[in-house]
C-alpha atoms as a PDB file:
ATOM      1  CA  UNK A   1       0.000   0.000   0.000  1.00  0.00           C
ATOM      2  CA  UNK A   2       0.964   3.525  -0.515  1.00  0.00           C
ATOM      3  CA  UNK A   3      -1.081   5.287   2.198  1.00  0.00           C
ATOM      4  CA  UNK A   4      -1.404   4.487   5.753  1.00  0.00           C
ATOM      5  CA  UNK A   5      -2.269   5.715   9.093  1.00  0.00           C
ATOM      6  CA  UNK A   6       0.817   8.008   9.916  1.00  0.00           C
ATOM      7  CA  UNK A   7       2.372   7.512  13.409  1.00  0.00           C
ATOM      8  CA  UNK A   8       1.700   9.250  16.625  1.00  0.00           C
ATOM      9  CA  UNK A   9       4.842  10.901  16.654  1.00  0.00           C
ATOM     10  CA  UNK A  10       4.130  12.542  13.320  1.00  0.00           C
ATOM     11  CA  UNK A  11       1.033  13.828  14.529  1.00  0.00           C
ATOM     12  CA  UNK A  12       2.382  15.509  17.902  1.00  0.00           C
ATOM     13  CA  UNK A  13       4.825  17.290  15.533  1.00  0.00           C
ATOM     14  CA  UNK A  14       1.781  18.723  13.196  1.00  0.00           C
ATOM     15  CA  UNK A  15      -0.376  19.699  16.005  1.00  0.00           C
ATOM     16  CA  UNK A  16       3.020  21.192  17.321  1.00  0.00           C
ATOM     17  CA  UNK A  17       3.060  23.195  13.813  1.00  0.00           C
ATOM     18  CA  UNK A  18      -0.602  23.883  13.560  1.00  0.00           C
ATOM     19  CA  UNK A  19      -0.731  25.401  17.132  1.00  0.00           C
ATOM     20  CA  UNK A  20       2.263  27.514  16.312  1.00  0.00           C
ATOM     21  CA  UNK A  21       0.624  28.574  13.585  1.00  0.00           C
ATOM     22  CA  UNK A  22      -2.459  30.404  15.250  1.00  0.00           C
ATOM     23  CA  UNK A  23      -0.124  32.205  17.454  1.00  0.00           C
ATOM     24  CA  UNK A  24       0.172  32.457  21.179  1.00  0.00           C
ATOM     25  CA  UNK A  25      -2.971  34.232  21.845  1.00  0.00           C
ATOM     26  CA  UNK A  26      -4.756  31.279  20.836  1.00  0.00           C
ATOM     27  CA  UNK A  27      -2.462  28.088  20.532  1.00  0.00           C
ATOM     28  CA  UNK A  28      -2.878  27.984  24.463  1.00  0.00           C
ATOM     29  CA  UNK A  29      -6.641  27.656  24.316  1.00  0.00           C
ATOM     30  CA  UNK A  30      -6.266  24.742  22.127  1.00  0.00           C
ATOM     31  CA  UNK A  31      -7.071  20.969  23.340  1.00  0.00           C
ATOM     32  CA  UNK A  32      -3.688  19.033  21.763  1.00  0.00           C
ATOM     33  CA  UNK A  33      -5.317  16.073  22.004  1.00  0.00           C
ATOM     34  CA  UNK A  34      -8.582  17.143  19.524  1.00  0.00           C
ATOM     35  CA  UNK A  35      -6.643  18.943  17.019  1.00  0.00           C
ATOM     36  CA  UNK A  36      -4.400  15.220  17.229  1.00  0.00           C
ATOM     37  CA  UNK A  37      -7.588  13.759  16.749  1.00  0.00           C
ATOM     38  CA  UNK A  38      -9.122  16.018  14.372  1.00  0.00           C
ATOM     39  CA  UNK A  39      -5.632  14.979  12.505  1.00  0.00           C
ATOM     40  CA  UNK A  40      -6.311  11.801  12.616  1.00  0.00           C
ATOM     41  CA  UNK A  41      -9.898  11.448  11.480  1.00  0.00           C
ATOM     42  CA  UNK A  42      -8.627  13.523   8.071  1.00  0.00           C
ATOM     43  CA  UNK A  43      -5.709  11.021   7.902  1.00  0.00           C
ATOM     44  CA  UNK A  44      -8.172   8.180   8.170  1.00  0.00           C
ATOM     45  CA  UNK A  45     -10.857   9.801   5.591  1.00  0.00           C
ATOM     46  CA  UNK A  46      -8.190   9.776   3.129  1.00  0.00           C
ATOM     47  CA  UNK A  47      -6.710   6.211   3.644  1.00  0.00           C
ATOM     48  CA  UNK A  48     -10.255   4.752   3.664  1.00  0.00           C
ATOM     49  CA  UNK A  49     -11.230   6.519   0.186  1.00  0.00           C
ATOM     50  CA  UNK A  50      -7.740   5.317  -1.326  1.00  0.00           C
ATOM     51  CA  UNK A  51      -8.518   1.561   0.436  1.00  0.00           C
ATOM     52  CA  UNK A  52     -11.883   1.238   1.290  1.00  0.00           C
ATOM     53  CA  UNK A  53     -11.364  -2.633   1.600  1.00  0.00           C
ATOM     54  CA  UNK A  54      -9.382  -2.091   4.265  1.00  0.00           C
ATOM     55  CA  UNK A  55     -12.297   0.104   6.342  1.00  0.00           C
ATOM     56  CA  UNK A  56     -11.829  -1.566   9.322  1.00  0.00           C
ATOM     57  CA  UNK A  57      -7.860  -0.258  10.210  1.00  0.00           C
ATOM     58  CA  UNK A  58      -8.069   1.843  13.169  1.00  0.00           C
ATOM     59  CA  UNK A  59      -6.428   4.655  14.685  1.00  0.00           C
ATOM     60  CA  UNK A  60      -4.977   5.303  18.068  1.00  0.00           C
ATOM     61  CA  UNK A  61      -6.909   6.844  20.840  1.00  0.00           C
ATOM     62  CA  UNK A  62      -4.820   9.570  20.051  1.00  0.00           C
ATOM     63  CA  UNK A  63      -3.273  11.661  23.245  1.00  0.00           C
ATOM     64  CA  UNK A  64      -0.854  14.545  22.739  1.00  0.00           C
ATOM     65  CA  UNK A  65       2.872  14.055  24.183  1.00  0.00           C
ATOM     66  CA  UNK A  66       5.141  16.397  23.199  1.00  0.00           C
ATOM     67  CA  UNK A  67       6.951  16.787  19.392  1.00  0.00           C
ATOM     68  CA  UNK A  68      10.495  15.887  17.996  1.00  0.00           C
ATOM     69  CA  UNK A  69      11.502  20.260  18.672  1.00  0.00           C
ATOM     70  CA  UNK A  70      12.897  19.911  16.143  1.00  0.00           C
ATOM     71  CA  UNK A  71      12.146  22.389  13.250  1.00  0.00           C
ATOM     72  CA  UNK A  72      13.190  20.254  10.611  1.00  0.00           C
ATOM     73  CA  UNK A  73      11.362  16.980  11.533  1.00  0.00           C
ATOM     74  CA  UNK A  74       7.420  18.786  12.387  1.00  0.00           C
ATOM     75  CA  UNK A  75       8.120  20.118   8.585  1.00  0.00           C
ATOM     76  CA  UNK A  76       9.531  16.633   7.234  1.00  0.00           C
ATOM     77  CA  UNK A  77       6.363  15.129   9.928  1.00  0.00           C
ATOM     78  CA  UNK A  78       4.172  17.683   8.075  1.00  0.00           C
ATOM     79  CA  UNK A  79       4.932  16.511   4.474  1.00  0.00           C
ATOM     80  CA  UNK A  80       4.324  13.123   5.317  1.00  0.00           C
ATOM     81  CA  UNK A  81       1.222  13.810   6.802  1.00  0.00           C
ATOM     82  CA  UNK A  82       0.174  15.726   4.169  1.00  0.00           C
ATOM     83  CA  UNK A  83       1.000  12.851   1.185  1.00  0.00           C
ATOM     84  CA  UNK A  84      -0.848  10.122   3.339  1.00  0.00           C
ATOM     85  CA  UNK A  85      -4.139  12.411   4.147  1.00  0.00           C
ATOM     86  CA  UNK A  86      -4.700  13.663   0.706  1.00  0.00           C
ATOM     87  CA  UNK A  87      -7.182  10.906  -1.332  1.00  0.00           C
ATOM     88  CA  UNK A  88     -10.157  11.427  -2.504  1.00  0.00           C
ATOM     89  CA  UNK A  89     -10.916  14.802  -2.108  1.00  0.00           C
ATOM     90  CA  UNK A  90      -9.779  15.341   1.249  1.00  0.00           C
ATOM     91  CA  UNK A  91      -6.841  17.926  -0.537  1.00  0.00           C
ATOM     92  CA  UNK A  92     -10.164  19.915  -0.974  1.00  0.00           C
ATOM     93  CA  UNK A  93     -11.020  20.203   2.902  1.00  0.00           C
ATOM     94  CA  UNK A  94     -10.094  23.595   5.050  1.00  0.00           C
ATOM     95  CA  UNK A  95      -8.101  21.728   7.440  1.00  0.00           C
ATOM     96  CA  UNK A  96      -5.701  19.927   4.716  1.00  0.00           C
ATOM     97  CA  UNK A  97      -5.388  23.643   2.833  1.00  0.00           C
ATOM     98  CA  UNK A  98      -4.558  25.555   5.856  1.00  0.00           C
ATOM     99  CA  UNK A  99      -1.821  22.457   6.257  1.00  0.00           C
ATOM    100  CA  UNK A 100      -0.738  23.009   2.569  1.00  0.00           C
ATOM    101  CA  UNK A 101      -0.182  26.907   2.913  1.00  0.00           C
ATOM    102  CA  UNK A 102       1.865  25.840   6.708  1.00  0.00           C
ATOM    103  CA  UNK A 103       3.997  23.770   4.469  1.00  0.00           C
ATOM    104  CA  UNK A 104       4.099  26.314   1.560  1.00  0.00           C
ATOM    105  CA  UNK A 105       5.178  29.199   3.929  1.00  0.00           C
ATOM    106  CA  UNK A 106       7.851  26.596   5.333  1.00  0.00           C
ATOM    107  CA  UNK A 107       8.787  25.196   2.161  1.00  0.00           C
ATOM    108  CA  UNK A 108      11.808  27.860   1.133  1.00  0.00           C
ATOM    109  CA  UNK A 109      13.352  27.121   4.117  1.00  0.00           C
ATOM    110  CA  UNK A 110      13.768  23.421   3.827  1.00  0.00           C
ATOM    111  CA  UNK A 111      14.038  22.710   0.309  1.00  0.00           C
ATOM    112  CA  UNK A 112      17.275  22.884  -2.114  1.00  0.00           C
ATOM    113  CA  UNK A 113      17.455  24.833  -5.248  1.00  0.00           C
ATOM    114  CA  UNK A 114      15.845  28.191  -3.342  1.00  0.00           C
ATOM    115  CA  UNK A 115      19.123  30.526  -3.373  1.00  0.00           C
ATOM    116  CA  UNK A 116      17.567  32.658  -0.551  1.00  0.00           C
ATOM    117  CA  UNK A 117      18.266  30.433   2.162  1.00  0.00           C
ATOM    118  CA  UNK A 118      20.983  27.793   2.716  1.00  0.00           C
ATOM    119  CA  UNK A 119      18.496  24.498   3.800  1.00  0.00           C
ATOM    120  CA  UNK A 120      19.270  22.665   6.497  1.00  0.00           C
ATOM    121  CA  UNK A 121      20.106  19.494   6.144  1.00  0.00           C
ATOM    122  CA  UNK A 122      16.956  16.763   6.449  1.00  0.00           C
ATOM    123  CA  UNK A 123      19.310  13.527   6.551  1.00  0.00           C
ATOM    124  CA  UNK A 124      18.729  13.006  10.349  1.00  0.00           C
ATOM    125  CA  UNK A 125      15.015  13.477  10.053  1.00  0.00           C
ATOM    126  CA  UNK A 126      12.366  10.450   9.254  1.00  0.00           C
ATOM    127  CA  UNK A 127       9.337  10.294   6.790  1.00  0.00           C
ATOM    128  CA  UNK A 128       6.763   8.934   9.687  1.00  0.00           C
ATOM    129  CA  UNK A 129       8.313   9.678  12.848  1.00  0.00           C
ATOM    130  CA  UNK A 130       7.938   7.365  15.614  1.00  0.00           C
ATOM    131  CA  UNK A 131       7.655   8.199  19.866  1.00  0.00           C
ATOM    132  CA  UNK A 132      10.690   8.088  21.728  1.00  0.00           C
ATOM    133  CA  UNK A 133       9.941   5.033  23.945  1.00  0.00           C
ATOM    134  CA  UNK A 134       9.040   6.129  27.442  1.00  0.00           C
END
């Protein structure tokens, strides 16, 4: 299969990126654990439209724990998150386009061939990140 269900860890990091997207004033008043599920339910949409055979896969009861910090793995987390929620229409809902212009804003900072900034290297970070094990 191409899609799947992307990993807890890469969720933490795009609620981390959401959240610092709406700013201070209102990232605070935000429940981590529904936007994570709110994430989830769009990440699920999409799989089941690409596989609806396969219906029955579940998702974690999701609960926030904190993101990689790391600026370069929420944007690589992002990108995957944003290839394995995006079937059958789903690219067309507000919550995947606000994603899309996150990553679009963050995109010149991350990817070669823009001479305005030097990107950092992405070697150390992972397509679907995983939780550190507690």
């Amino acid at each position: 299969m191409s899609a799947f269900i992307v990993s807890e860890g890469c969720i933490d990091d795009v609620v981390d990126l959401l959240l610092d997207s709406a700013g201070p004033a209102l990232a605070h008043l935000c429940d981590k654990d529904a936007v994570g599920a709110g994430l989830y339910a769009l990440n699920k949409d999409s799989f089941d439209r690409k596989y609806p055979q396969f219906a029955d896969e579940t998702v974690p009861d999701y609960a926030y724990k904190a993101g990689s910090g790391d600026a370069a793995q929420e944007y690589q987390s992002l990108c995957c998150f944003l290839y394995q929620s995006c079937e059958g229409g789903c690219h067309e809902l507000p919550l995947y386009k606000h994603l899309l212009a996150i990553r679009d804003k963050l995109a010149p900072l991350y990817e070669a061939g823009n001479s305005q900034y030097a990107p950092p290297n992405l070697s150390h970070t992972k397509w679907d990140r995983l939780r550190e094990a507690a």
